[in-house]
C-alpha atoms as a PDB file:
ATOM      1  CA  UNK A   1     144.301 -77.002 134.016  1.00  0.00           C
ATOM      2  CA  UNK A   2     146.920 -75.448 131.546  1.00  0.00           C
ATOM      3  CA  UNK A   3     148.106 -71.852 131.312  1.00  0.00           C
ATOM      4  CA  UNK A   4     145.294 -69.515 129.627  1.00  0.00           C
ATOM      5  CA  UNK A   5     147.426 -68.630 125.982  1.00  0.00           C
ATOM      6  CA  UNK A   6     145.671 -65.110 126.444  1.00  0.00           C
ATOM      7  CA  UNK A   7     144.252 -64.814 130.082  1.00  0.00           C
ATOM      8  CA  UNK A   8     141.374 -61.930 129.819  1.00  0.00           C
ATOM      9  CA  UNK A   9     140.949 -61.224 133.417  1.00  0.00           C
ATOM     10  CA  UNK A  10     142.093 -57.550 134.013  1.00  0.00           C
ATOM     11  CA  UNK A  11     144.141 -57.684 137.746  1.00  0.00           C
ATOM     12  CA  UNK A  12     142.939 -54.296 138.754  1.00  0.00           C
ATOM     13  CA  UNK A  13     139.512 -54.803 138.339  1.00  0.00           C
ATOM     14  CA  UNK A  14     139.614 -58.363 140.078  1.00  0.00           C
ATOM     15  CA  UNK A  15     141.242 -57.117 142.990  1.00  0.00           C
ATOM     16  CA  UNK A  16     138.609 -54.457 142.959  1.00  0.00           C
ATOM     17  CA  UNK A  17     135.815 -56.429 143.095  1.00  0.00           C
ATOM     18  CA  UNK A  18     137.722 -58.958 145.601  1.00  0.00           C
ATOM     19  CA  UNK A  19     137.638 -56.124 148.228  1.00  0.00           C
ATOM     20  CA  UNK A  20     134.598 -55.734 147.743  1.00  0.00           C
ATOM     21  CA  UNK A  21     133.199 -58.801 148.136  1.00  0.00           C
ATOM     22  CA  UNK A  22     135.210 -59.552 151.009  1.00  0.00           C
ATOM     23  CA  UNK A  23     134.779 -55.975 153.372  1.00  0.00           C
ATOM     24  CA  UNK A  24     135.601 -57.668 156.467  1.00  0.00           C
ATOM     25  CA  UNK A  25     138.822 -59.825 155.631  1.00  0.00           C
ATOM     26  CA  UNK A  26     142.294 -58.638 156.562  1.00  0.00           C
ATOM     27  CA  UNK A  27     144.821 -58.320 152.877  1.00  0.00           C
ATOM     28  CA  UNK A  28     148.752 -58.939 153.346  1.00  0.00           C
ATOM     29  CA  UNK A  29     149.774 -57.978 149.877  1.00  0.00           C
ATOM     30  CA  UNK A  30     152.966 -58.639 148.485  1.00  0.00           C
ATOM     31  CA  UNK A  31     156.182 -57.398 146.807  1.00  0.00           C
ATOM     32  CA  UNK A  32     155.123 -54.758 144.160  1.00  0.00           C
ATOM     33  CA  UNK A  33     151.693 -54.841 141.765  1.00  0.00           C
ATOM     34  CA  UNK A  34     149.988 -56.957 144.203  1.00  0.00           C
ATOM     35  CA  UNK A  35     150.151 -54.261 146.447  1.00  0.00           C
ATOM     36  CA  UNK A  36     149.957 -51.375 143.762  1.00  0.00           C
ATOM     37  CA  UNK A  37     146.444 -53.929 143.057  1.00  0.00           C
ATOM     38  CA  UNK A  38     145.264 -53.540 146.264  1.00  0.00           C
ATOM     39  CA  UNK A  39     145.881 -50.057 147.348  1.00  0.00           C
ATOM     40  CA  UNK A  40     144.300 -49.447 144.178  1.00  0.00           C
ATOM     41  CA  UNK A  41     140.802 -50.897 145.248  1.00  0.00           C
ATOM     42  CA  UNK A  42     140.689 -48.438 147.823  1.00  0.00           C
ATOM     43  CA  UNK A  43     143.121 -48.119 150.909  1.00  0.00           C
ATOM     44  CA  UNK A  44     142.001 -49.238 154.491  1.00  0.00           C
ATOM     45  CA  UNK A  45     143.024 -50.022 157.587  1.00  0.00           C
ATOM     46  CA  UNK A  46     142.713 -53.606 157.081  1.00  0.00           C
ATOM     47  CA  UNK A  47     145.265 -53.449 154.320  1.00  0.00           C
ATOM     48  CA  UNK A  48     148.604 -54.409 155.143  1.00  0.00           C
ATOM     49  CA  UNK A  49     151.269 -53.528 152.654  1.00  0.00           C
ATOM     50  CA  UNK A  50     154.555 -55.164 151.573  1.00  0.00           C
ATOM     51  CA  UNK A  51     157.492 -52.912 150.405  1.00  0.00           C
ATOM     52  CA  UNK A  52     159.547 -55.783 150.243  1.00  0.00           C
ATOM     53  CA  UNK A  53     160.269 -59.476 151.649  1.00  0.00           C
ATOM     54  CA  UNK A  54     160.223 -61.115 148.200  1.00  0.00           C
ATOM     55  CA  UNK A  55     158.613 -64.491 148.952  1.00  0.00           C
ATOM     56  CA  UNK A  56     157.291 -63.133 152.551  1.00  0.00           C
ATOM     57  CA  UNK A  57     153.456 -62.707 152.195  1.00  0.00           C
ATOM     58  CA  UNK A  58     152.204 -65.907 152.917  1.00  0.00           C
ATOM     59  CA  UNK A  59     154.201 -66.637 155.898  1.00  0.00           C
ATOM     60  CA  UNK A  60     152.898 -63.164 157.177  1.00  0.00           C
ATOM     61  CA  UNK A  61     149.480 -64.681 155.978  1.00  0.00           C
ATOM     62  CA  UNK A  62     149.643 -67.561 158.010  1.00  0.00           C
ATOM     63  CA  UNK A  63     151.463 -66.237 160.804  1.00  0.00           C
ATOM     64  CA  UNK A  64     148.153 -63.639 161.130  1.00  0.00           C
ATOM     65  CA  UNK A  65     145.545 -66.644 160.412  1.00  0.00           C
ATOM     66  CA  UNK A  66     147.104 -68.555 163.796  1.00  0.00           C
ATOM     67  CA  UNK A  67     147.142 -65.710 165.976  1.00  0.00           C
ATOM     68  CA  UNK A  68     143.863 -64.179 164.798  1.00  0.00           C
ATOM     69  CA  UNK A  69     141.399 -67.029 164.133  1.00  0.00           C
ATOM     70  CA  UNK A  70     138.827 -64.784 164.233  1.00  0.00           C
ATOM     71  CA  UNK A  71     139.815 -63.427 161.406  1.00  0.00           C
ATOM     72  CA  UNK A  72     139.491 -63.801 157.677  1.00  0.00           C
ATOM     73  CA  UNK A  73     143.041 -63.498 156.256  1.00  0.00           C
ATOM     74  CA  UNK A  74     143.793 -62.473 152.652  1.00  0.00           C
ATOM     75  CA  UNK A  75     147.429 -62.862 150.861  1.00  0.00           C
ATOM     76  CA  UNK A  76     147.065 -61.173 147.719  1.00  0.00           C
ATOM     77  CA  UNK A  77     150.456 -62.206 145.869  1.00  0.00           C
ATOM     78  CA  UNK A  78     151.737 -62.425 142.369  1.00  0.00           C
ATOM     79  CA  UNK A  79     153.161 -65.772 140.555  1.00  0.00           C
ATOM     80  CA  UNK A  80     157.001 -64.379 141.014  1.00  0.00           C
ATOM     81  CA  UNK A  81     156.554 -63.844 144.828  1.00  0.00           C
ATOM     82  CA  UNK A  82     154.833 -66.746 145.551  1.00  0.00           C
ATOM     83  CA  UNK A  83     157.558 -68.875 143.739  1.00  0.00           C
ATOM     84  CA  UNK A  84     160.020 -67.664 146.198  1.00  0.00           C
ATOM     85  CA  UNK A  85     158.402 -68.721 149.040  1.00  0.00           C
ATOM     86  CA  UNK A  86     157.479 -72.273 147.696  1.00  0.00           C
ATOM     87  CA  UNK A  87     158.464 -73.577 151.347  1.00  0.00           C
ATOM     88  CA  UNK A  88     155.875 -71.602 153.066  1.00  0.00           C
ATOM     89  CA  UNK A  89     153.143 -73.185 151.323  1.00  0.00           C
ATOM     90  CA  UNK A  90     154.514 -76.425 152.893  1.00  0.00           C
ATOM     91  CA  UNK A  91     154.648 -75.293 156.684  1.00  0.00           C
ATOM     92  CA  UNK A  92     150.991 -74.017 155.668  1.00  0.00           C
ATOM     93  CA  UNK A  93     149.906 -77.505 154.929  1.00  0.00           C
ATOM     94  CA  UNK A  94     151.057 -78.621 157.985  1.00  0.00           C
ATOM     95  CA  UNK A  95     149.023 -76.178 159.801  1.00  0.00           C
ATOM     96  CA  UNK A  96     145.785 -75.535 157.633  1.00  0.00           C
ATOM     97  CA  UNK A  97     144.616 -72.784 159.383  1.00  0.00           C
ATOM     98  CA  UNK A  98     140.501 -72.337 158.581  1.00  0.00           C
ATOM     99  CA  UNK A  99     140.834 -68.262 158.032  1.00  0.00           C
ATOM    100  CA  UNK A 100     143.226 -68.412 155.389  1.00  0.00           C
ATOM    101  CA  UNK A 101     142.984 -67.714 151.581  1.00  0.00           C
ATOM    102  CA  UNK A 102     145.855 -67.100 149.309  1.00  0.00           C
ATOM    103  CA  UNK A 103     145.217 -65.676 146.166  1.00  0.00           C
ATOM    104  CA  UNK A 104     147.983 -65.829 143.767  1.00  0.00           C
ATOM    105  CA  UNK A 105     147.752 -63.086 140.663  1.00  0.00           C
ATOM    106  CA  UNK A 106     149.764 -65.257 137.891  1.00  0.00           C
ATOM    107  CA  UNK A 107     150.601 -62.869 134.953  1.00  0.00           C
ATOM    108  CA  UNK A 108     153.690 -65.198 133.877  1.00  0.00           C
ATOM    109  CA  UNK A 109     155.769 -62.680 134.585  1.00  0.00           C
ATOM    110  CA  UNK A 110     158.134 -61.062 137.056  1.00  0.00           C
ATOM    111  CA  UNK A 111     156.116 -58.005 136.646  1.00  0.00           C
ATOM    112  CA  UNK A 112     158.935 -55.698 138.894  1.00  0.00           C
ATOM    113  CA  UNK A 113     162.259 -56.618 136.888  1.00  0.00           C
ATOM    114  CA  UNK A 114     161.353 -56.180 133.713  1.00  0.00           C
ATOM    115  CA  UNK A 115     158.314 -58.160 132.824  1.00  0.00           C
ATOM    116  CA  UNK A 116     160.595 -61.256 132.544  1.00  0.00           C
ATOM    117  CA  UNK A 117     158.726 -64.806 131.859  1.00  0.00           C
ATOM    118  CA  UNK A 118     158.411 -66.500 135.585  1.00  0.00           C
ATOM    119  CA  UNK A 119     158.674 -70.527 136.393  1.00  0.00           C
ATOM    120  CA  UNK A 120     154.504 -70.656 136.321  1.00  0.00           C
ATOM    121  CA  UNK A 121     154.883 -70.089 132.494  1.00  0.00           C
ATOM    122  CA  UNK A 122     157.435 -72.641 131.455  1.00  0.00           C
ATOM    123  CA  UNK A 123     155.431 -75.408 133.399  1.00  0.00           C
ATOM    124  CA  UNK A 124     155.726 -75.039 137.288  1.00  0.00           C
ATOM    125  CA  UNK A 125     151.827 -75.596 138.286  1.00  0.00           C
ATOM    126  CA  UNK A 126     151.477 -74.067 141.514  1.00  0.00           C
ATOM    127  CA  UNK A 127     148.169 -75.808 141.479  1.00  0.00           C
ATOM    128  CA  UNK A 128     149.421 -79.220 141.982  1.00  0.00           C
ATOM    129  CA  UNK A 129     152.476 -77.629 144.294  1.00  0.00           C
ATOM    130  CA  UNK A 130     150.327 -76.191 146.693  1.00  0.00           C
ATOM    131  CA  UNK A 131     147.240 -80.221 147.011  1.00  0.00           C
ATOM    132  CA  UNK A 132     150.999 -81.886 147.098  1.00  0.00           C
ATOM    133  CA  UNK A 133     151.717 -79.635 150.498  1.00  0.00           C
ATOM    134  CA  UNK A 134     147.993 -80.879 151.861  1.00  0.00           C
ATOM    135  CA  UNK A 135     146.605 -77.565 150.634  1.00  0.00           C
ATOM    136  CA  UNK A 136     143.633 -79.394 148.540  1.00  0.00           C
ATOM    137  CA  UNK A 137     141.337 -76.677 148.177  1.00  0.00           C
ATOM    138  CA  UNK A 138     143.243 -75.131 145.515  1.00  0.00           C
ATOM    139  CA  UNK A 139     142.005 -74.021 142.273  1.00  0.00           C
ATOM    140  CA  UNK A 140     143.571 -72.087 138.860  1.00  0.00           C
ATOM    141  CA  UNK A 141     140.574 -69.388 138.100  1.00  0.00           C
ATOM    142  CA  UNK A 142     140.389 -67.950 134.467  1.00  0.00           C
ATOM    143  CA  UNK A 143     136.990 -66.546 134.465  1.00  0.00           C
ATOM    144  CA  UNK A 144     136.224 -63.340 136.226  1.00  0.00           C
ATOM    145  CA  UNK A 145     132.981 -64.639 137.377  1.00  0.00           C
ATOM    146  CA  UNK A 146     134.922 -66.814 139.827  1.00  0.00           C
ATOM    147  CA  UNK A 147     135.171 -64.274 142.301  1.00  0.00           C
ATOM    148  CA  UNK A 148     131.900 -65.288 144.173  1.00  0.00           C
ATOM    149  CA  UNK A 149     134.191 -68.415 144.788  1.00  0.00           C
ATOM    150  CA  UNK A 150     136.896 -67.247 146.505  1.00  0.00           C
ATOM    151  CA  UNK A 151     134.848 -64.706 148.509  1.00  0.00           C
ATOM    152  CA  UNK A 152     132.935 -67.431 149.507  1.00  0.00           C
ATOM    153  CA  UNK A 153     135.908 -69.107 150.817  1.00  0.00           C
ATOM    154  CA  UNK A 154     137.209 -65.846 152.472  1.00  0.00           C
ATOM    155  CA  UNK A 155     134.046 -65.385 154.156  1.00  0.00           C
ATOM    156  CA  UNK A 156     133.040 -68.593 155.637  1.00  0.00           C
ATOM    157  CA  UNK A 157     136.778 -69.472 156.824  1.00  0.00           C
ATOM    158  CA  UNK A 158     136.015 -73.390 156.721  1.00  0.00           C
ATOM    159  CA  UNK A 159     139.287 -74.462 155.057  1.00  0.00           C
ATOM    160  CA  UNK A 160     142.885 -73.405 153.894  1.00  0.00           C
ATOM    161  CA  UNK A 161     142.344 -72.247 150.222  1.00  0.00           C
ATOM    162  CA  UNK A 162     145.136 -71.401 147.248  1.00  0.00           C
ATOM    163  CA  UNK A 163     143.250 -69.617 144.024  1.00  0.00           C
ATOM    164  CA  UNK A 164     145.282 -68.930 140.840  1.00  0.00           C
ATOM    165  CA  UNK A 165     144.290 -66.389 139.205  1.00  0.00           C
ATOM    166  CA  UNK A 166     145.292 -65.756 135.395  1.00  0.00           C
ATOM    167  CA  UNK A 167     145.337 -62.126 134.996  1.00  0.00           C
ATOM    168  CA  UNK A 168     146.810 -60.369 131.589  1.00  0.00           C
ATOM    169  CA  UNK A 169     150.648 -59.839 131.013  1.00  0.00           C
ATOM    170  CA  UNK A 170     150.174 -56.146 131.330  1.00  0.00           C
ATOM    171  CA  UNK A 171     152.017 -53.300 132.822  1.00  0.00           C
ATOM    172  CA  UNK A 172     149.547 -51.098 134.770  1.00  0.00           C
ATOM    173  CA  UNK A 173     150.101 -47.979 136.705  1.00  0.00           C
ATOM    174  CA  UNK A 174     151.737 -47.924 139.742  1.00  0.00           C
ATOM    175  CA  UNK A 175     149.538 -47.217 142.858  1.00  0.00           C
ATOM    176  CA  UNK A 176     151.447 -46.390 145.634  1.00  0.00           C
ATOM    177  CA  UNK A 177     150.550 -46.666 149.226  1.00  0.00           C
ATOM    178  CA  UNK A 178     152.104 -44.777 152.123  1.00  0.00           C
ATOM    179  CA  UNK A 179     155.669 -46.301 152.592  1.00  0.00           C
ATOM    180  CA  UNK A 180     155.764 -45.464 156.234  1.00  0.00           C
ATOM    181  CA  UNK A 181     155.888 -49.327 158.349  1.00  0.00           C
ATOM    182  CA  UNK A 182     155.156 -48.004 161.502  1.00  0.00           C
ATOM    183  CA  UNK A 183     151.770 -46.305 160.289  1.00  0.00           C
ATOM    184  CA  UNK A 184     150.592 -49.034 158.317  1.00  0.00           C
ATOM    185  CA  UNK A 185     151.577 -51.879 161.286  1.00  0.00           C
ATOM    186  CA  UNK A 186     150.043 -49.417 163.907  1.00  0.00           C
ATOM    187  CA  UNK A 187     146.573 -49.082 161.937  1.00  0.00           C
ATOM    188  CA  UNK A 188     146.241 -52.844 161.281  1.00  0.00           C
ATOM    189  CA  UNK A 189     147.262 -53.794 164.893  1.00  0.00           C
ATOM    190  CA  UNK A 190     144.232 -51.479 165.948  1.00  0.00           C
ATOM    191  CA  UNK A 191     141.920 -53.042 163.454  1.00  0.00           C
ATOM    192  CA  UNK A 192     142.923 -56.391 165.208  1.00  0.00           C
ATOM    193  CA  UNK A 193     142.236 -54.547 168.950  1.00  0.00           C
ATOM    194  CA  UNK A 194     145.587 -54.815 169.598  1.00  0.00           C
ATOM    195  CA  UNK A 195     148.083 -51.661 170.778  1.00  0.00           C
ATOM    196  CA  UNK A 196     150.191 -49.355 168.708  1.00  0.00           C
ATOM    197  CA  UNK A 197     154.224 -50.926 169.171  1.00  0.00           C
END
């Protein structure tokens, strides 16, 4: 599928409604708006924040998904992030954990250094990056109504999935979360039954 000239899917209401759907999964967000997105939709214990680590979600993602198969594991990410961490996708193919789903919010754009144009909209197709790493339920979404999709795939935790979601160019306001590691670590290692470090 091409690029969306004028994608229509509003990234704070998707992520919104993502939650939602999907009460029980554990988020990793990434770098910046991702996790602006997701703090947005509410902020729980089974959010887990990224103030930095350009490029580092998904190997948190999948780093989670093998240690907690139990689990439903969420990496909300943006285009820019996920293009730095092109590797990762890789080692994930090689591992295809069944809890994972990474959800990629493509605006086109790195959306934290000035709204510059990113590699997914002069041609890179992350689509066809992440079936060539093995990852072959992956899918671009430009429809909003595609969210019963994904959820469905972050609920039943049968496969490895990669969504690409076109969301609008736009600059929304920030949401911040807490910035303190410790706390946010502390409270997902409890939602996980696991001890405070």
């Amino acid at each position: 599928m091409s690029r969306p000239t004028s994608p229509s899917i509003n990234r704070r209401e998707f992520v919104a409604e993502l939650v939602k759907s999907s009460p029980e999964a554990m988020f990793v967000a990434g770098l910046g708006s991702s996790t602006y997105d997701l703090f947005a939709a509410g902020d729980r214990p089974n959010n887990f924040y990224l103030w930095g680590a350009m490029g580092g979600a998904a190997g948190i993602g999948l780093g989670l998904a093998l240690a907690q198969p139990s689990k439903s594991i969420v990496v909300l990410t943006g285009d820019g992030e996920q293009l730095m961490g092109l590797g990762t996708l890789a080692t994930i193919g090689a591992q295809l954990p069944k809890n994972l789903t990474i959800v990629v919010l493509d605006n086109g754009h790195f959306g934290e250094t000035g709204m510059q144009r990113s590699h997914t909209s002069l041609g890179t197709d992350l689509i066809a990056l992440a079936k060539a790493c093995s990852i072959t339920n992956s899918h671009p979404i430009s429809d909003i109504k595609a969210i019963s999709q994904i959820s469905d795939c972050i609920n039943t935790t049968t496969q490895t999935s990669l969504f690409q979601v076109f969301v609008k160019a736009q600059e929304v306001p920030r949401a911040l979360p807490i910035r303190d590691g410790v706390h946010i670590k502390n409270r997902f290692r409890e939602v996980l039954g696991l001890d405070p470090l």
